[in-house]
N, C-alpha and C. Protein backbone atom coordinates (compact mmCIF):
# COMPACT_ATOMS: atom_id res chain seq x y z
N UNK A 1 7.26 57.84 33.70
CA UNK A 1 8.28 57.28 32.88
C UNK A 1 7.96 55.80 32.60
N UNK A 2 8.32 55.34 31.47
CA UNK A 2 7.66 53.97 30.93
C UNK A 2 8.86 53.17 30.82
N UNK A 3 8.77 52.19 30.99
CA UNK A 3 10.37 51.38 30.60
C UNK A 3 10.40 50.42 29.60
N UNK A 4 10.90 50.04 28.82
CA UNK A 4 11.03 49.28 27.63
C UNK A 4 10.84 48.11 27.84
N UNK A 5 10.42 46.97 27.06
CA UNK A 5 10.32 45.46 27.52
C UNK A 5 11.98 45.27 27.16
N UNK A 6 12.56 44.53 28.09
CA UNK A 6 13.09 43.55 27.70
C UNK A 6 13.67 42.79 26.84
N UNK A 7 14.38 42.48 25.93
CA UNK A 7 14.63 41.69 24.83
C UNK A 7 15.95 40.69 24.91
N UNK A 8 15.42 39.41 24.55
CA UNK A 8 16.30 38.55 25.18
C UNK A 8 16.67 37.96 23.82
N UNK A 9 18.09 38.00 23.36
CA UNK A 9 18.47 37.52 21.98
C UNK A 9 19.13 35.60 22.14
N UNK A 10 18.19 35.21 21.03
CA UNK A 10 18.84 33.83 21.02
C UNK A 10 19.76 33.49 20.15
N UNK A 11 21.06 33.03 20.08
CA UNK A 11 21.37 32.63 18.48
C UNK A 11 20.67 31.08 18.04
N UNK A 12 20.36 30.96 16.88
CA UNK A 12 19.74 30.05 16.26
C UNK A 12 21.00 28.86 14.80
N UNK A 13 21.30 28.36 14.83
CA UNK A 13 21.97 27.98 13.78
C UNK A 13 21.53 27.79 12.68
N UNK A 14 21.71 27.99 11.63
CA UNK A 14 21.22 28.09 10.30
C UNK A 14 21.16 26.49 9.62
N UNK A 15 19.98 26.52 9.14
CA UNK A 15 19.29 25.30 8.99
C UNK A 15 20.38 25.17 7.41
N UNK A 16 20.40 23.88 7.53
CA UNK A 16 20.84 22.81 6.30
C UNK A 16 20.18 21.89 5.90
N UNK A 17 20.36 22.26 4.55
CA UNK A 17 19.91 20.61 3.60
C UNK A 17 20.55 19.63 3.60
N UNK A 18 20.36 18.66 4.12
CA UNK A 18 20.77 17.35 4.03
C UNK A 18 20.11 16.25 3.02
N UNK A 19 20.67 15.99 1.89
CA UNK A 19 20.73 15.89 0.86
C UNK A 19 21.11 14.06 1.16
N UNK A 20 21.91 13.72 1.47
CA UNK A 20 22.37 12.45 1.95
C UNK A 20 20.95 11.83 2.40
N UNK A 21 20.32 12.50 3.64
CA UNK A 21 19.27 12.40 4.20
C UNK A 21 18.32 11.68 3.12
N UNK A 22 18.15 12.51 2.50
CA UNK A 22 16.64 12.80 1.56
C UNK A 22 17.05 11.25 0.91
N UNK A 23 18.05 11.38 0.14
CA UNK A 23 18.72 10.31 -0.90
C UNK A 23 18.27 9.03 -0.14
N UNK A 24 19.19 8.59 0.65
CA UNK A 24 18.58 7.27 1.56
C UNK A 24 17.39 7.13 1.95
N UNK A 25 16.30 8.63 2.49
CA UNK A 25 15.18 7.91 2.64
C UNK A 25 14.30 7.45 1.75
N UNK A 26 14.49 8.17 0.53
CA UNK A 26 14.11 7.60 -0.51
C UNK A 26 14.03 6.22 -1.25
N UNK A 27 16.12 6.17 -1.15
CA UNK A 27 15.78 4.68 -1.39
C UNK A 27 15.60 3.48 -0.54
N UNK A 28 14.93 4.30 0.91
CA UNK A 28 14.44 3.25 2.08
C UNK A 28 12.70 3.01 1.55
N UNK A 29 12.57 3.94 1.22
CA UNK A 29 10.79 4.08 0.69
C UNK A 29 10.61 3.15 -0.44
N UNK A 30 11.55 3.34 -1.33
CA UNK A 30 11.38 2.60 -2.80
C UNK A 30 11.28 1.17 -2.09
N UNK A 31 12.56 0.62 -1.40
CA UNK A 31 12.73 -0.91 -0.87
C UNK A 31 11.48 -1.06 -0.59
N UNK A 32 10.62 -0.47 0.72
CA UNK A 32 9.65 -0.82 0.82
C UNK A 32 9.27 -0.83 -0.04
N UNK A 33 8.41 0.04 -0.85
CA UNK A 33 7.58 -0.11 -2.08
C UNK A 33 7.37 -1.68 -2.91
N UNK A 34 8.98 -1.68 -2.81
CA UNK A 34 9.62 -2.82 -3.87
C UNK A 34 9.47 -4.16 -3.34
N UNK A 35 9.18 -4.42 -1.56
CA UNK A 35 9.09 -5.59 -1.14
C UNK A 35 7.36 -5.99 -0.94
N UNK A 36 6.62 -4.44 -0.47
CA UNK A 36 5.20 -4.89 -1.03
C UNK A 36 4.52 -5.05 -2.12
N UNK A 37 5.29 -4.47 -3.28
CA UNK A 37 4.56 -5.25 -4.70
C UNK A 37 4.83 -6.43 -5.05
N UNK A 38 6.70 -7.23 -4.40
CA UNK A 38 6.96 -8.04 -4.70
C UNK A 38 5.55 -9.46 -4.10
N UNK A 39 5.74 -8.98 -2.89
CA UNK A 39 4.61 -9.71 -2.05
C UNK A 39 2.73 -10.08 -2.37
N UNK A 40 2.32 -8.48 -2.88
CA UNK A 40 1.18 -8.60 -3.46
C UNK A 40 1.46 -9.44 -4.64
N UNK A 41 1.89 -9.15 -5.24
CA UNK A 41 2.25 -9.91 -6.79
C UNK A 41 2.32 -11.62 -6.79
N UNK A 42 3.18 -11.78 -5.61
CA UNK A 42 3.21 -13.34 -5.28
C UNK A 42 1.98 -13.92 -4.84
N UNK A 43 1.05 -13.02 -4.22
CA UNK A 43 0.21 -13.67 -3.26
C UNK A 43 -1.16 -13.50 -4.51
N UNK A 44 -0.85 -12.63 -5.51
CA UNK A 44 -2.17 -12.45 -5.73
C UNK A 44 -1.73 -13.96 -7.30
N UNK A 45 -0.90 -13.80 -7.60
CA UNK A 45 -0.36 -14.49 -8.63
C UNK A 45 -0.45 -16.07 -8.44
N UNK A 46 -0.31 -16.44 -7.45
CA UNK A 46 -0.78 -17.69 -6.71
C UNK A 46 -2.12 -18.24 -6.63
N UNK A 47 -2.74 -16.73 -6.14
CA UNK A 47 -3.85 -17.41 -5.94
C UNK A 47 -4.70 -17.35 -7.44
N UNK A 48 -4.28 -16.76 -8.22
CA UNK A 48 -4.73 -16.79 -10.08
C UNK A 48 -4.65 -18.64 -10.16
N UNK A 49 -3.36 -18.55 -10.13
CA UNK A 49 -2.55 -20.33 -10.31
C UNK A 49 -3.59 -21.17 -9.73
N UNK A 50 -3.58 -21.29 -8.48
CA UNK A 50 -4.49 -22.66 -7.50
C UNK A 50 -6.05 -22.35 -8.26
N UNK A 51 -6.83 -20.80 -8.20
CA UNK A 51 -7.48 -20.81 -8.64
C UNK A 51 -7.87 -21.39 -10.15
N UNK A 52 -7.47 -21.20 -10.56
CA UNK A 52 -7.45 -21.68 -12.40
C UNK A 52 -7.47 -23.57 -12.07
N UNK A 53 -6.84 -23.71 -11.61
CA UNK A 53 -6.15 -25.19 -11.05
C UNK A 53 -7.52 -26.15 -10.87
N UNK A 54 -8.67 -25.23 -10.20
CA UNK A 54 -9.02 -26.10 -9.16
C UNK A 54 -10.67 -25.96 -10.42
N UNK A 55 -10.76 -24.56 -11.42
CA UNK A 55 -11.57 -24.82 -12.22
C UNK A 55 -11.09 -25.80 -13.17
N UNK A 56 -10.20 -26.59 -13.53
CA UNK A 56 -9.82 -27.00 -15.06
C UNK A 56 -10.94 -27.95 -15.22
N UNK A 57 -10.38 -28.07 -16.37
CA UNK A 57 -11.68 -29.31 -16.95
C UNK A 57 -11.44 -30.18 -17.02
N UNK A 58 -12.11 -31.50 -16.52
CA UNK A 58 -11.37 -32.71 -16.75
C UNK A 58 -10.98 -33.38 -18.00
N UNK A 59 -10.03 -33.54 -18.53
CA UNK A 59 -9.58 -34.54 -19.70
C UNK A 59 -11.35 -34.91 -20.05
N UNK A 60 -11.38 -35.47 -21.73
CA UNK A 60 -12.98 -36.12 -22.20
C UNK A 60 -12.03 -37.62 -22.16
N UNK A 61 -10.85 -37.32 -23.23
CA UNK A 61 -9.76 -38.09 -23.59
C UNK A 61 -8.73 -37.81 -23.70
N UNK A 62 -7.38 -38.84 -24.12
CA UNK A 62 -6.28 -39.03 -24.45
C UNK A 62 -6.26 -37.85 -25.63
N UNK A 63 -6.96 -37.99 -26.95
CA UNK A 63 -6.72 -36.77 -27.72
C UNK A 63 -7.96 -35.87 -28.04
N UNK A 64 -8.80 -35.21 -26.90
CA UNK A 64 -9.88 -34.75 -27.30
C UNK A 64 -9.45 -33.26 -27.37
N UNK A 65 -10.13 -32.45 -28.20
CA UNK A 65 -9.59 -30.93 -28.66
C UNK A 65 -10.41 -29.97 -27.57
N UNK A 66 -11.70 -30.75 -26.60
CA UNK A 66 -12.72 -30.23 -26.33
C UNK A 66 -13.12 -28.81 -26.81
N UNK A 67 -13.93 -29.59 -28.08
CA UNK A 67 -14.28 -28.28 -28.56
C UNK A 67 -15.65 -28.16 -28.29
N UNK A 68 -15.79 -29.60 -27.59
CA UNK A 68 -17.59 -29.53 -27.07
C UNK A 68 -18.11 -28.65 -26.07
N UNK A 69 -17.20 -28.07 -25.20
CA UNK A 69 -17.49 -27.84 -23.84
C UNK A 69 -17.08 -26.06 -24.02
N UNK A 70 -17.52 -24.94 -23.08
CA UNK A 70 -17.77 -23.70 -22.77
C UNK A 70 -16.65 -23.61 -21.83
N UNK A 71 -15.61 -22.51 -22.29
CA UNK A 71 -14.72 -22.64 -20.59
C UNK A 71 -14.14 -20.79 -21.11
C-alpha cells in the first residue's frame, strides 16, 4: 500500500497595483533627472563662459573692427 504525499495549502493574498506607487516614483526619477541636467548644464555652461573668456582677443583699439586677425 502506497500513501499519498502530503499537501500543505497556503493562502496567498492577491497582488495589487499600486498606482500611487508608480506615480511618485516616477516623479521622484524625473526630479532626479531634472537636478542632474540642471547641474551638467551649469557646469558645462560655465566652463564654455571662462573658457571663451580666457581665449578673447585683446582689444587692437578703442574702435578697431578686427578684421585683421583669425578667431
Amino acid at each position: 500500500m502506497t500513501l499519498a504525499p502530503a499537501v500543505t495549502w497556503i493562502k496567498v493574498e492577491k497582488p495589487t497595483f499600486d498606482l500611487v506607487g508608480v506615480v511618485l516614483g516616477s516623479f521622484r526619477l524625473t526630479g532626479v533627472l531634472l537636478l542632474v541636467a540642471l547641474v551638467l548644464g551649469l557646469a558645462l555652461g560655465t566652463g564654455l563662459v571662462l573658457s571663451r573668456r580666457r581665449r578673447a582677443l585683446p582689444p587692437l583699439d578703442d574702435v578697431s573692427l578686427h578684421l585683421d586677425t583669425r578667431g
